[in-house]
Structure formats: C-alpha cells, structure tokens
PDB file of N, CA and C in Angstrom:
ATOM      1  N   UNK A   1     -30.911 172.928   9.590  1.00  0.00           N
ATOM      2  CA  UNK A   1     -32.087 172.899   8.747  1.00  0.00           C
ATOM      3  C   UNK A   1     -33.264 172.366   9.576  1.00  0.00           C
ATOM      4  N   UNK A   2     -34.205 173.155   9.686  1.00  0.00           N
ATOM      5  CA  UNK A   2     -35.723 172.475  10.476  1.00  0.00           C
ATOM      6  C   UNK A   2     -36.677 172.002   9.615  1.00  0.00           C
ATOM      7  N   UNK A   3     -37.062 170.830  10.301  1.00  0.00           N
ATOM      8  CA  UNK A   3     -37.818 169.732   9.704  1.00  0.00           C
ATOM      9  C   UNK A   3     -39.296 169.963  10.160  1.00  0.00           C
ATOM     10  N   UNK A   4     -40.125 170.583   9.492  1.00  0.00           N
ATOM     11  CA  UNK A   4     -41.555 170.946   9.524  1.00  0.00           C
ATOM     12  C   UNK A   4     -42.222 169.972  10.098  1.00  0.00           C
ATOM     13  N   UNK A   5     -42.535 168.838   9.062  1.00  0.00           N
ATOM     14  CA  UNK A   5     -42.827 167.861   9.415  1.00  0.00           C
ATOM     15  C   UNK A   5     -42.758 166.401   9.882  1.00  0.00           C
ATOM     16  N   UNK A   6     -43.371 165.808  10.870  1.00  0.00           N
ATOM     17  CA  UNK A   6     -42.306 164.649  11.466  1.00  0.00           C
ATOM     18  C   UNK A   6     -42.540 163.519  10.411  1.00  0.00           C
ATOM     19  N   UNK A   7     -41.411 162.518   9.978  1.00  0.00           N
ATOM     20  CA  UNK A   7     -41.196 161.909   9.436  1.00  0.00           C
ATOM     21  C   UNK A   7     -41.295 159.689   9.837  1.00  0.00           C
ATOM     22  N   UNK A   8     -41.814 158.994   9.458  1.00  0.00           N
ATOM     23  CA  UNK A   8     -42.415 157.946  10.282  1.00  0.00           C
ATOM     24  C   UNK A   8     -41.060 157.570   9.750  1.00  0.00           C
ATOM     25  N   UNK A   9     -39.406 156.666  10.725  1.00  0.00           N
ATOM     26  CA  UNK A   9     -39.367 155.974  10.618  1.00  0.00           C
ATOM     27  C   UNK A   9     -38.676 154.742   9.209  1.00  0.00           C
ATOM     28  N   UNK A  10     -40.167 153.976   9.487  1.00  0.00           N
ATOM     29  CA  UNK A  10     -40.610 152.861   8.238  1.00  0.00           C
ATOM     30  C   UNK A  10     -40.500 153.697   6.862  1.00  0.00           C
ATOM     31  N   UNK A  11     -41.031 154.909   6.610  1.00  0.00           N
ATOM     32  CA  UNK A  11     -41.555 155.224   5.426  1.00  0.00           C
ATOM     33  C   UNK A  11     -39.800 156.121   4.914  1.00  0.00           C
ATOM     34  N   UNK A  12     -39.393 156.546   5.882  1.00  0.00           N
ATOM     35  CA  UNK A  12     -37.598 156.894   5.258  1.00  0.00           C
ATOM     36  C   UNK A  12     -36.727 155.908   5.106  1.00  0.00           C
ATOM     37  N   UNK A  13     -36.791 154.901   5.826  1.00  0.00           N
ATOM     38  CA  UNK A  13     -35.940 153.803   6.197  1.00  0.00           C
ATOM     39  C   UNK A  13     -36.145 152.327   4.973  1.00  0.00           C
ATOM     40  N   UNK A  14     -38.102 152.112   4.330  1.00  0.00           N
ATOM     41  CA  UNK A  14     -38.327 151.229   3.642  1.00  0.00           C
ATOM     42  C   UNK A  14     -37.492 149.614   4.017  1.00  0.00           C
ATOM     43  N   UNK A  15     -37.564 149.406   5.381  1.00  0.00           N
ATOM     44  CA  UNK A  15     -36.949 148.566   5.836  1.00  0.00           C
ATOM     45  C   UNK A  15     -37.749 147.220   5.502  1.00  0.00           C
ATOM     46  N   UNK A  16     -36.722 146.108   4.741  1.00  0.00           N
ATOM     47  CA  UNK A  16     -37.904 144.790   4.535  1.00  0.00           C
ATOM     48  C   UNK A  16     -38.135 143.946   6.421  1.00  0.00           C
ATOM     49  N   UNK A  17     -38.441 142.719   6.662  1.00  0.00           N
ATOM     50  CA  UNK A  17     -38.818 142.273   8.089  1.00  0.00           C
ATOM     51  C   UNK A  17     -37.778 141.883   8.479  1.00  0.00           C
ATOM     52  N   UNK A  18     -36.468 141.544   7.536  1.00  0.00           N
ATOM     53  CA  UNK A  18     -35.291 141.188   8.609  1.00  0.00           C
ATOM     54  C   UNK A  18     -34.578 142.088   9.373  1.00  0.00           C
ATOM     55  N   UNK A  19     -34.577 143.191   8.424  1.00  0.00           N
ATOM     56  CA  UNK A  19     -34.039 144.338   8.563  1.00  0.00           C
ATOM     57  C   UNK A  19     -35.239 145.049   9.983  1.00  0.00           C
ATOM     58  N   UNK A  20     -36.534 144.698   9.798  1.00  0.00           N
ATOM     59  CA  UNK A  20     -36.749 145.328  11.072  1.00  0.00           C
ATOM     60  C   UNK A  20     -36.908 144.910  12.232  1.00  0.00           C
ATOM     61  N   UNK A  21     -36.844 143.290  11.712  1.00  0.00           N
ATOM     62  CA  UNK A  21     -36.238 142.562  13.204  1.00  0.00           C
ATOM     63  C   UNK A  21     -35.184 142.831  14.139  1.00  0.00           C
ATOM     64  N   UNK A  22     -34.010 142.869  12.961  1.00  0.00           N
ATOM     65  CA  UNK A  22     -32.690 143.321  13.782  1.00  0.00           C
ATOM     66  C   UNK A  22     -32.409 144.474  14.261  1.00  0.00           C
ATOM     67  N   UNK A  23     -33.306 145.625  13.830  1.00  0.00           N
ATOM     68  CA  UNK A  23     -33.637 146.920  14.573  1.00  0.00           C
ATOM     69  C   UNK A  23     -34.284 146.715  15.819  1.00  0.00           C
ATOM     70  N   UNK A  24     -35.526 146.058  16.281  1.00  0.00           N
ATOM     71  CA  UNK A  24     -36.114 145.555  17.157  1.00  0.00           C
ATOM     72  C   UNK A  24     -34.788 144.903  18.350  1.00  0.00           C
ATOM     73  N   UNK A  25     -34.284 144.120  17.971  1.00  0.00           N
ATOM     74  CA  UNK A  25     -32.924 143.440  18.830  1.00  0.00           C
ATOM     75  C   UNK A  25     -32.156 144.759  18.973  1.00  0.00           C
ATOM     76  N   UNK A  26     -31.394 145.379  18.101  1.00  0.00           N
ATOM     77  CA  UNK A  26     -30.978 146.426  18.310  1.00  0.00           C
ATOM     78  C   UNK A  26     -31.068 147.805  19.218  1.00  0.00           C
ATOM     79  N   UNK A  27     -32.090 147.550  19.188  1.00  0.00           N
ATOM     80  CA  UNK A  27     -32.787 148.857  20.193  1.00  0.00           C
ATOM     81  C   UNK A  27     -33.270 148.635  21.337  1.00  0.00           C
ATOM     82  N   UNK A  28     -32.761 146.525  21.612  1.00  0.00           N
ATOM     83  CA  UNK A  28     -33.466 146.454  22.548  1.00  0.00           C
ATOM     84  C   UNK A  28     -31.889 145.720  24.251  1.00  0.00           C
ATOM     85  N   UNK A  29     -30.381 145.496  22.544  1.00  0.00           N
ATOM     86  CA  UNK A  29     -29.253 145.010  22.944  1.00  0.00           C
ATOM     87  C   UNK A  29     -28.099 145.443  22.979  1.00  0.00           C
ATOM     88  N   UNK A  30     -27.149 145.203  23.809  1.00  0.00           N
ATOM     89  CA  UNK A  30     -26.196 146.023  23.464  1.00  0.00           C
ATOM     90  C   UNK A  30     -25.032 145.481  21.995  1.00  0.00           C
ATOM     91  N   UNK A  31     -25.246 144.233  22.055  1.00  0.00           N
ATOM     92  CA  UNK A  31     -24.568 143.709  21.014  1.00  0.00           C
ATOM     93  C   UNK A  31     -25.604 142.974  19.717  1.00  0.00           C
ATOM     94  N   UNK A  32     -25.570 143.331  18.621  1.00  0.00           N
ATOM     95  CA  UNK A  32     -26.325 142.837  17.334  1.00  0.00           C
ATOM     96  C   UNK A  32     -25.702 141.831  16.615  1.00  0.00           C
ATOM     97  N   UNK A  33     -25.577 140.962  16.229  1.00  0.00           N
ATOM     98  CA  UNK A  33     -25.346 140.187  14.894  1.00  0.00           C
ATOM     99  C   UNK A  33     -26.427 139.660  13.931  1.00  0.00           C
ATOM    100  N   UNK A  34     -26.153 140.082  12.611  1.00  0.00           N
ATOM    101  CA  UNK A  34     -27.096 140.624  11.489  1.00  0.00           C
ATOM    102  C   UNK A  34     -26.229 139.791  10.513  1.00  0.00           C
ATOM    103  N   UNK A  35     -26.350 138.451  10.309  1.00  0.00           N
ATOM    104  CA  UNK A  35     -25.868 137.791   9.091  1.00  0.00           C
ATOM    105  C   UNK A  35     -26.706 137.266   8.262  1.00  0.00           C
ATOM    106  N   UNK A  36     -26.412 136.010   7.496  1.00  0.00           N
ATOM    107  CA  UNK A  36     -26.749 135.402   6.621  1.00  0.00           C
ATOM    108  C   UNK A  36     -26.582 135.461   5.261  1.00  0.00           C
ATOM    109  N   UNK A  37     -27.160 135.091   4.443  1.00  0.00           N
ATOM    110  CA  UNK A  37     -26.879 135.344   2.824  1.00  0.00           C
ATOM    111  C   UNK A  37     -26.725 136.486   2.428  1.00  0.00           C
ATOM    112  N   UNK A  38     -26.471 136.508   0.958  1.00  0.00           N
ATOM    113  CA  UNK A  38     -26.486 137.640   0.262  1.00  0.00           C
ATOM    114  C   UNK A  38     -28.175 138.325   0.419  1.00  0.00           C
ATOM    115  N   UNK A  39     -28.440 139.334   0.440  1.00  0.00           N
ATOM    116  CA  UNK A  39     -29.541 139.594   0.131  1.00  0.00           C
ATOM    117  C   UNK A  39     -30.797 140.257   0.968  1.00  0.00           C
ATOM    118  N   UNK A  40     -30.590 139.918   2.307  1.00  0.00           N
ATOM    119  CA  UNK A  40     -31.388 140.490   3.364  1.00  0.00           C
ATOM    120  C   UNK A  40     -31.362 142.545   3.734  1.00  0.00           C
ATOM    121  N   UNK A  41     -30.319 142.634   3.015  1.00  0.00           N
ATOM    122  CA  UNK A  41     -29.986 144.293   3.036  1.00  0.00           C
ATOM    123  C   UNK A  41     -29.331 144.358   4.358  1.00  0.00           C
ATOM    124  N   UNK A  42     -27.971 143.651   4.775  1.00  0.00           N
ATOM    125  CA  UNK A  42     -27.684 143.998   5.831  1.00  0.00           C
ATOM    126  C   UNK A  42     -26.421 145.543   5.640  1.00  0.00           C
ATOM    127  N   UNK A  43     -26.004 145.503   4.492  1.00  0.00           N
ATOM    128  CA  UNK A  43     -25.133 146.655   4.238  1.00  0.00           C
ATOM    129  C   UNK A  43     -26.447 148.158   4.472  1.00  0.00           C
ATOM    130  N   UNK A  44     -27.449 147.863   3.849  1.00  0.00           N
ATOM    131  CA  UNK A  44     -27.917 149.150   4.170  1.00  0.00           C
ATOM    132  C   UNK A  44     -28.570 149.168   5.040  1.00  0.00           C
ATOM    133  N   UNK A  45     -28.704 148.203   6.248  1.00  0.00           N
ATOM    134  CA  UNK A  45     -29.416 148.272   7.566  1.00  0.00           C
ATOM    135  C   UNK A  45     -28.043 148.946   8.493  1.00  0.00           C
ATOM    136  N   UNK A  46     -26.942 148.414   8.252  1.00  0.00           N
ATOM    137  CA  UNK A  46     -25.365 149.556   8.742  1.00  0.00           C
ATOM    138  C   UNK A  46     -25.572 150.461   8.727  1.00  0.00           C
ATOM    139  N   UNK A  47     -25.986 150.991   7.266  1.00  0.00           N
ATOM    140  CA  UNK A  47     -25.564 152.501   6.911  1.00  0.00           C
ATOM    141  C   UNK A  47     -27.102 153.127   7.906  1.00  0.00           C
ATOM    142  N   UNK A  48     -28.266 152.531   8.037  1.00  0.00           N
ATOM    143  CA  UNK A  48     -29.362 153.386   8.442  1.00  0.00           C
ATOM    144  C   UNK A  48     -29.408 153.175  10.314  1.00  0.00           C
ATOM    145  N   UNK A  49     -28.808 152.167  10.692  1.00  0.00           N
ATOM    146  CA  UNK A  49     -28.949 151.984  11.915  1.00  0.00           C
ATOM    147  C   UNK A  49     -28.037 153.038  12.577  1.00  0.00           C
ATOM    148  N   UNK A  50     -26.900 153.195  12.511  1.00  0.00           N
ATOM    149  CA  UNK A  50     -26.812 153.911  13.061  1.00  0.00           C
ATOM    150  C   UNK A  50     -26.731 155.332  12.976  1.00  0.00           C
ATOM    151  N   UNK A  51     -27.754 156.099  12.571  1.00  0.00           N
ATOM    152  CA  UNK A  51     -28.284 157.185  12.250  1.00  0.00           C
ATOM    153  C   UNK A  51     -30.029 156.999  13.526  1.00  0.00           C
ATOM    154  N   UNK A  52     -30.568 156.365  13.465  1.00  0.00           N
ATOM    155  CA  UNK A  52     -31.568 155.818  14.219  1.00  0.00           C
ATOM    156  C   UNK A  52     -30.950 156.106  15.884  1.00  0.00           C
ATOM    157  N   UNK A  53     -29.632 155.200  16.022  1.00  0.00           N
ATOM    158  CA  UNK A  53     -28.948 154.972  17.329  1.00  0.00           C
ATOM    159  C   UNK A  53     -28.734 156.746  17.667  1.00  0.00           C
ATOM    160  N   UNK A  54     -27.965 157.314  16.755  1.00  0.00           N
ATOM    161  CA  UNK A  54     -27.819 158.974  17.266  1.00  0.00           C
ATOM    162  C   UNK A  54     -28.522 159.270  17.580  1.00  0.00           C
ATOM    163  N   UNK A  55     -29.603 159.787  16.572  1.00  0.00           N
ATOM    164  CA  UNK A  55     -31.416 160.288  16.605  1.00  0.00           C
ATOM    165  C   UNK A  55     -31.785 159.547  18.059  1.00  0.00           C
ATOM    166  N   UNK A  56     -32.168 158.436  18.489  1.00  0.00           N
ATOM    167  CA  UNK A  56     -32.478 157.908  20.106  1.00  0.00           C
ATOM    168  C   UNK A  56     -31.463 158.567  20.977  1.00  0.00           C
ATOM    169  N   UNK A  57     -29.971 158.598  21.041  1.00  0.00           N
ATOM    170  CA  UNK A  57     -29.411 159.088  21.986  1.00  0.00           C
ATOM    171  C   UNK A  57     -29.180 160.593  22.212  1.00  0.00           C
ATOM    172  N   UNK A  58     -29.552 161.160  21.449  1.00  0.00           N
ATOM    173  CA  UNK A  58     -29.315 163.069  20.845  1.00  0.00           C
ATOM    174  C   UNK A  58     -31.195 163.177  22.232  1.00  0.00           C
ATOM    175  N   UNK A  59     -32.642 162.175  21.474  1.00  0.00           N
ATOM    176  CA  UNK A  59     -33.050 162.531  22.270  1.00  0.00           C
ATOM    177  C   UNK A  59     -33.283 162.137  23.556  1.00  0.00           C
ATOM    178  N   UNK A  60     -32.636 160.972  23.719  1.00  0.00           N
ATOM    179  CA  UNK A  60     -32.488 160.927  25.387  1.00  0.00           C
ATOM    180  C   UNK A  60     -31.637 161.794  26.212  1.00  0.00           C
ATOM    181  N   UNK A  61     -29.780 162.449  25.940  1.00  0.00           N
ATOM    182  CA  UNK A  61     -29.679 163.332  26.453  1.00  0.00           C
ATOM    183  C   UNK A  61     -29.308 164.690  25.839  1.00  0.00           C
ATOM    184  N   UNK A  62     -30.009 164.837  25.368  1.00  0.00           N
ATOM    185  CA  UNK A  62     -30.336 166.104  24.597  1.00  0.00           C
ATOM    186  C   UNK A  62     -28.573 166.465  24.299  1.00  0.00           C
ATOM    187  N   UNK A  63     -27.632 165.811  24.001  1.00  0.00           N
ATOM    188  CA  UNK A  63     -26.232 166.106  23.922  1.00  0.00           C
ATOM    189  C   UNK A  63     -26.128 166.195  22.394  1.00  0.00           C
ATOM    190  N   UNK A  64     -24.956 167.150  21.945  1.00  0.00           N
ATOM    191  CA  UNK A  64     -24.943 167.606  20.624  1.00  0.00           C
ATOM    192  C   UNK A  64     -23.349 166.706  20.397  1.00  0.00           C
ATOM    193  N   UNK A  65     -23.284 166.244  19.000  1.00  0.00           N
ATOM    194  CA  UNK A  65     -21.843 165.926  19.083  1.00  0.00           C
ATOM    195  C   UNK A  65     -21.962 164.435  19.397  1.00  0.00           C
ATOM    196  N   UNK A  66     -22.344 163.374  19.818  1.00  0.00           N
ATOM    197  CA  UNK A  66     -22.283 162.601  19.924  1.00  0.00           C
ATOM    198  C   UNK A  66     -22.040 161.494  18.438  1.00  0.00           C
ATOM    199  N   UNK A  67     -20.899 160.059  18.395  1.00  0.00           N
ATOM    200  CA  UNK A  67     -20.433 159.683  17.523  1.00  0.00           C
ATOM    201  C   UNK A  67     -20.282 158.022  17.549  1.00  0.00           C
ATOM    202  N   UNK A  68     -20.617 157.827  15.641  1.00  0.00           N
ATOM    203  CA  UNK A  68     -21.050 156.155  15.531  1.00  0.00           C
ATOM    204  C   UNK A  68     -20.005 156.191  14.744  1.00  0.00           C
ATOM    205  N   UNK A  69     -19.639 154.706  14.789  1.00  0.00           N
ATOM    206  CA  UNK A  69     -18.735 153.989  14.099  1.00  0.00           C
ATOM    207  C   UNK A  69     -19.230 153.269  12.642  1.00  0.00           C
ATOM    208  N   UNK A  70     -18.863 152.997  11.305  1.00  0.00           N
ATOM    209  CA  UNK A  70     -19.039 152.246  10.524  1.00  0.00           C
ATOM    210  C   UNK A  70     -17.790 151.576  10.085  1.00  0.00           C
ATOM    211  N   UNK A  71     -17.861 150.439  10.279  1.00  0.00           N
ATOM    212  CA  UNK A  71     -16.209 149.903   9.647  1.00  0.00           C
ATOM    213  C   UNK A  71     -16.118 148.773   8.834  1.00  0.00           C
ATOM    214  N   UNK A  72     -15.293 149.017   7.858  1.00  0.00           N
ATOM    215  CA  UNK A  72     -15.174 147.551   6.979  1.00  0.00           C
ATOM    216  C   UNK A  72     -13.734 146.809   7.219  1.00  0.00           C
ATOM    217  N   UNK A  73     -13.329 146.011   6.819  1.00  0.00           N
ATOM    218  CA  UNK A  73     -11.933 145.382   6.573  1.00  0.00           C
ATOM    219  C   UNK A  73     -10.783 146.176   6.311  1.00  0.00           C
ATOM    220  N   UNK A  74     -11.182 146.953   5.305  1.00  0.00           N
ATOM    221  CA  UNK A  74     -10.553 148.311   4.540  1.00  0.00           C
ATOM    222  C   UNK A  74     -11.118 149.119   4.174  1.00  0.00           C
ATOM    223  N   UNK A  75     -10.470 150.398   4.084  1.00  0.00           N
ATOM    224  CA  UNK A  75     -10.711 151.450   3.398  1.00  0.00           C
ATOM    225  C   UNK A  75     -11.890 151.194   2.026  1.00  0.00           C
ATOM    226  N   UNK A  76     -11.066 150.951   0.985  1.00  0.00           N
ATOM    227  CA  UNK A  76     -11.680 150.904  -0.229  1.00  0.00           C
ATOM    228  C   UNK A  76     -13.354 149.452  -0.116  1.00  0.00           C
ATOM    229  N   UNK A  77     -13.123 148.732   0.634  1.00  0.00           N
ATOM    230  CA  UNK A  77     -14.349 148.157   1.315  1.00  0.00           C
ATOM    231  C   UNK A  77     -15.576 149.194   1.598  1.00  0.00           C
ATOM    232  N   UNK A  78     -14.910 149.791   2.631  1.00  0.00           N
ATOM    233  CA  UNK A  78     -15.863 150.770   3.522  1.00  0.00           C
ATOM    234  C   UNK A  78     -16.801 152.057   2.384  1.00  0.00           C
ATOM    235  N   UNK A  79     -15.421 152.328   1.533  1.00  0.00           N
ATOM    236  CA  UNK A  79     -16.321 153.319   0.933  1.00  0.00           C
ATOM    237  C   UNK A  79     -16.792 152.661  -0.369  1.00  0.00           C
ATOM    238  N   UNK A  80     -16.456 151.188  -1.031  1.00  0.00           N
ATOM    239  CA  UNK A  80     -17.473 150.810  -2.021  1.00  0.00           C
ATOM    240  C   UNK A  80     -19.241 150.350  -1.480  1.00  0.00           C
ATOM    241  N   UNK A  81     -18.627 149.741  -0.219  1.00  0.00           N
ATOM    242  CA  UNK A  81     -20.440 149.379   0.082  1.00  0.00           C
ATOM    243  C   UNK A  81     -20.776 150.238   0.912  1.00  0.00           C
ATOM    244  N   UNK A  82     -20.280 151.298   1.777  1.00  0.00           N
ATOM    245  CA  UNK A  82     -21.204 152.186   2.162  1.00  0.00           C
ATOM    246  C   UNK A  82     -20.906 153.702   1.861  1.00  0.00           C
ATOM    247  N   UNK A  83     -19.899 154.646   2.142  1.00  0.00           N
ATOM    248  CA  UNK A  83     -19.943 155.771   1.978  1.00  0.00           C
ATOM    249  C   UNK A  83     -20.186 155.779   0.289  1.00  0.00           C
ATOM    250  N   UNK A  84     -19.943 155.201  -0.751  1.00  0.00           N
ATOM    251  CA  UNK A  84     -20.582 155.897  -1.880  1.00  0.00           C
ATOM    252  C   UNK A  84     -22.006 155.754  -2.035  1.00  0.00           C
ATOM    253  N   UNK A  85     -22.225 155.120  -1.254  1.00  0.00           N
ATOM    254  CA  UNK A  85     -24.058 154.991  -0.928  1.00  0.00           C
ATOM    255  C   UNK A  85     -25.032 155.805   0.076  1.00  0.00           C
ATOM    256  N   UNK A  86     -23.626 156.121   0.668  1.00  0.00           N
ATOM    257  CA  UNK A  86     -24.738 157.925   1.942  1.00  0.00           C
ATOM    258  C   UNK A  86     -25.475 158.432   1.068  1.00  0.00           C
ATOM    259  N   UNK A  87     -24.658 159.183   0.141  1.00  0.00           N
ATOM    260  CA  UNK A  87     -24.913 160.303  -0.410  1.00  0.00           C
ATOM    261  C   UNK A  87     -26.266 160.128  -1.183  1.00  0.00           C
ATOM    262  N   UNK A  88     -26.137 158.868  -1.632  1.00  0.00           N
ATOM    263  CA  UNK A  88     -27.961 158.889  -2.411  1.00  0.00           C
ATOM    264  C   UNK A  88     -29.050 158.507  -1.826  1.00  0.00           C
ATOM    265  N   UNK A  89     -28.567 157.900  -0.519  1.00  0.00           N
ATOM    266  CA  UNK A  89     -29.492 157.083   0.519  1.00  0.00           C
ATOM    267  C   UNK A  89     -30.331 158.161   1.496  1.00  0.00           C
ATOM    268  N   UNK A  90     -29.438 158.712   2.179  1.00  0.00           N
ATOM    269  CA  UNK A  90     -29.696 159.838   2.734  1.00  0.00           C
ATOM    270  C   UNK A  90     -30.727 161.110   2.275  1.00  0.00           C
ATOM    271  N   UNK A  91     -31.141 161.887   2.658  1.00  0.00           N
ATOM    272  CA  UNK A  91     -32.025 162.946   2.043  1.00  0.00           C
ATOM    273  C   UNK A  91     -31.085 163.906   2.344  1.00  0.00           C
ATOM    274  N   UNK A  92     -30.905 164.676   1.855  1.00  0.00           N
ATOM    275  CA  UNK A  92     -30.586 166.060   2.100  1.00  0.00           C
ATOM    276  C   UNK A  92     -30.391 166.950   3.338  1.00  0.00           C
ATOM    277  N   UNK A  93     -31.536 167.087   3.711  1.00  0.00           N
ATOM    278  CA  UNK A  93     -32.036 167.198   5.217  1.00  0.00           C
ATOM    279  C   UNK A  93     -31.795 167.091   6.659  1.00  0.00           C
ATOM    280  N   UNK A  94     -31.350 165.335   6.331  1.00  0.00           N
ATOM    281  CA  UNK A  94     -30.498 164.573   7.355  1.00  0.00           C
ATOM    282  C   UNK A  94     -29.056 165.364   7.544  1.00  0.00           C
ATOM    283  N   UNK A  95     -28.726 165.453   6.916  1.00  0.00           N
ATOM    284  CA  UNK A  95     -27.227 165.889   7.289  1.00  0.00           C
ATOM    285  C   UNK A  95     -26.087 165.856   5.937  1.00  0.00           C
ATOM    286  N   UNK A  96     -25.182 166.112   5.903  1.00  0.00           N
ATOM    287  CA  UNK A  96     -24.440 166.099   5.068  1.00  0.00           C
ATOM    288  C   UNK A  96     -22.780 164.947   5.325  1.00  0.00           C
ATOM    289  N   UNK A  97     -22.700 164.176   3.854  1.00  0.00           N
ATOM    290  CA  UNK A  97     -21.246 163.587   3.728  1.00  0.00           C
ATOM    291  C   UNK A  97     -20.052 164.583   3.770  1.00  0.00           C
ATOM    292  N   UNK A  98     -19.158 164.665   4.459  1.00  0.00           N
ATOM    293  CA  UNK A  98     -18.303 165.771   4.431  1.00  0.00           C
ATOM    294  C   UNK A  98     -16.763 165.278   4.964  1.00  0.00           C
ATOM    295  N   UNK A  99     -15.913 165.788   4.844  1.00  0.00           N
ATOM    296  CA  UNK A  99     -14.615 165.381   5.539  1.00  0.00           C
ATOM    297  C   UNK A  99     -14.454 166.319   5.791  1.00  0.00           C
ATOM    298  N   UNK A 100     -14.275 166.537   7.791  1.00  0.00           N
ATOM    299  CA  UNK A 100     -13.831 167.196   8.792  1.00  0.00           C
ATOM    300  C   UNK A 100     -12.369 166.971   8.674  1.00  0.00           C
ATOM    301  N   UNK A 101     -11.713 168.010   9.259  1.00  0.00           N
ATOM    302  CA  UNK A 101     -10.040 168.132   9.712  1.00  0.00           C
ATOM    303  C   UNK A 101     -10.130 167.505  10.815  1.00  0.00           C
ATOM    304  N   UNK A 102     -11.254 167.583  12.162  1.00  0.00           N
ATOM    305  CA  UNK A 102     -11.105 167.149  13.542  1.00  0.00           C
ATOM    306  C   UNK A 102     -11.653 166.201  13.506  1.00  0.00           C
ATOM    307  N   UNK A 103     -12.364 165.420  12.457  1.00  0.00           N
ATOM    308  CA  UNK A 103     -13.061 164.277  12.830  1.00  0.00           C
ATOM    309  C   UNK A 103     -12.991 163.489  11.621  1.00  0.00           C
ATOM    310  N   UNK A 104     -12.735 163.856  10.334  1.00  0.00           N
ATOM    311  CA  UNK A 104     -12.408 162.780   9.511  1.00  0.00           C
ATOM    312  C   UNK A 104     -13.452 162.529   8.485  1.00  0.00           C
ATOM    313  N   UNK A 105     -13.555 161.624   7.298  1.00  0.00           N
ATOM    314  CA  UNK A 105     -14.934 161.646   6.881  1.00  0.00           C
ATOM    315  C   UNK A 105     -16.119 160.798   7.924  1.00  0.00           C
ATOM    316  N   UNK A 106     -17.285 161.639   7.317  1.00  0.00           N
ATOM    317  CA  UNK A 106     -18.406 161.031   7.825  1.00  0.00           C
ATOM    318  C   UNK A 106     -19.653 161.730   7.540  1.00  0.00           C
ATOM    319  N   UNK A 107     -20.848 160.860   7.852  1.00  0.00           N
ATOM    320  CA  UNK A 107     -22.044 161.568   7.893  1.00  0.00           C
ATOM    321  C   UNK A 107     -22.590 162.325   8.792  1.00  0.00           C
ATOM    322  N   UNK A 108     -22.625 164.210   9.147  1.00  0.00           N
ATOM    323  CA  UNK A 108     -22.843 164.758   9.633  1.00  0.00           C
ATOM    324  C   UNK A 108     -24.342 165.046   9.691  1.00  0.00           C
ATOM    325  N   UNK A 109     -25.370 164.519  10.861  1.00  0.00           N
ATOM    326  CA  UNK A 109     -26.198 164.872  10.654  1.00  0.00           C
ATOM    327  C   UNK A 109     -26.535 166.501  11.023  1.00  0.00           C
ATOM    328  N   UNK A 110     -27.741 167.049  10.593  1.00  0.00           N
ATOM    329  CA  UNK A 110     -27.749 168.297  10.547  1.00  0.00           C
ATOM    330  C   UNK A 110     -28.451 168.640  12.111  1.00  0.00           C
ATOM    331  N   UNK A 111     -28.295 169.894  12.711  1.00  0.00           N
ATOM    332  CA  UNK A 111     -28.632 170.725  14.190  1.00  0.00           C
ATOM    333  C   UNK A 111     -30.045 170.370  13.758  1.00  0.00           C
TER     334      UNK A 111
END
C-alpha cells in the first residue's frame, strides 16, 4: 500500500515527554530501560518503538524482511497488553496483525 503523504512521527505516535525521552535514548543506545510507575505509557511506547526501530533500519539498508521482538512473561500477558492492542493502535496502512506459518504471529508492516 503507498503512502501519498509523509506522516510526522509525533502526530501518529501522540507520544507524552517520557515516552519521548526514552525514544531519544533509544535511538541513540543499544540497550533501553523504560520503568517506573503505573502510568507513563510504557506498554504502548513497546508496542510503537519498535515499529520506529524497523522503519530506521528498512531505511538505512534498504533490506526487506527484517525482524523485532515483543515479549512478555507469557503468552496470555503478551497478548492482553499488547497484541489485542495492535490492531486498534495501528492504522491500517502500517501493516497488518496476521499469523504467518514461517514466522508466527505478528505485526506485518506493509511493502
């Protein structure tokens, strides 16, 4: 699906300042830690960061196929705080939730 127009960022992401602090560290480290209380949005800074990390590495070497990790404790963890939350978080556009045979579930972003 081609994307007409370019998209800022901030304005898909609605990231509050902790959340774009630890993007800032993130983009700038190889290792992140993103804690504290309830409340800072670190579950949905997971689910958006690394979508950001692809998008930077797709255009640094222009490689197709490249793959992020999201992990919880468990299963039923993983998909109460994040995969039942792709699907509404996400736009359309981006890519699709899907379960592959060769790769398993995940968020496929789109060519």
């Amino acid at each position: 699906m081609e994307i007409k127009e370019k998209i800022k960022w901030s304005e898909l992401t609605h990231f509050y300042d902790k959340q774009k602090e630890a993007t800032r560290v993130a983009d700038q480290s190889t290792y992140t830690l993103f804690g504290g209380s309830a409340g800072p949005g670190k579950s949905y800074w997971l689910r958006w960061y690394p979508i950001r990390w692809l998008i930077r590495q797709f255009n640094e070497t222009k490689k197709l196929g490249i793959t992020a990790g999201l992990f919880c404790e468990d299963y039923p963890s993983l998909k109460d705080r994040h995969i039942s939350k792709m699907q509404f978080e996400f736009p359309a556009w981006l890519g699709t939730l899907k379960d592959d045979s060769k790769t398993g579930l995940g968020f496929y972003l789109n060519k």
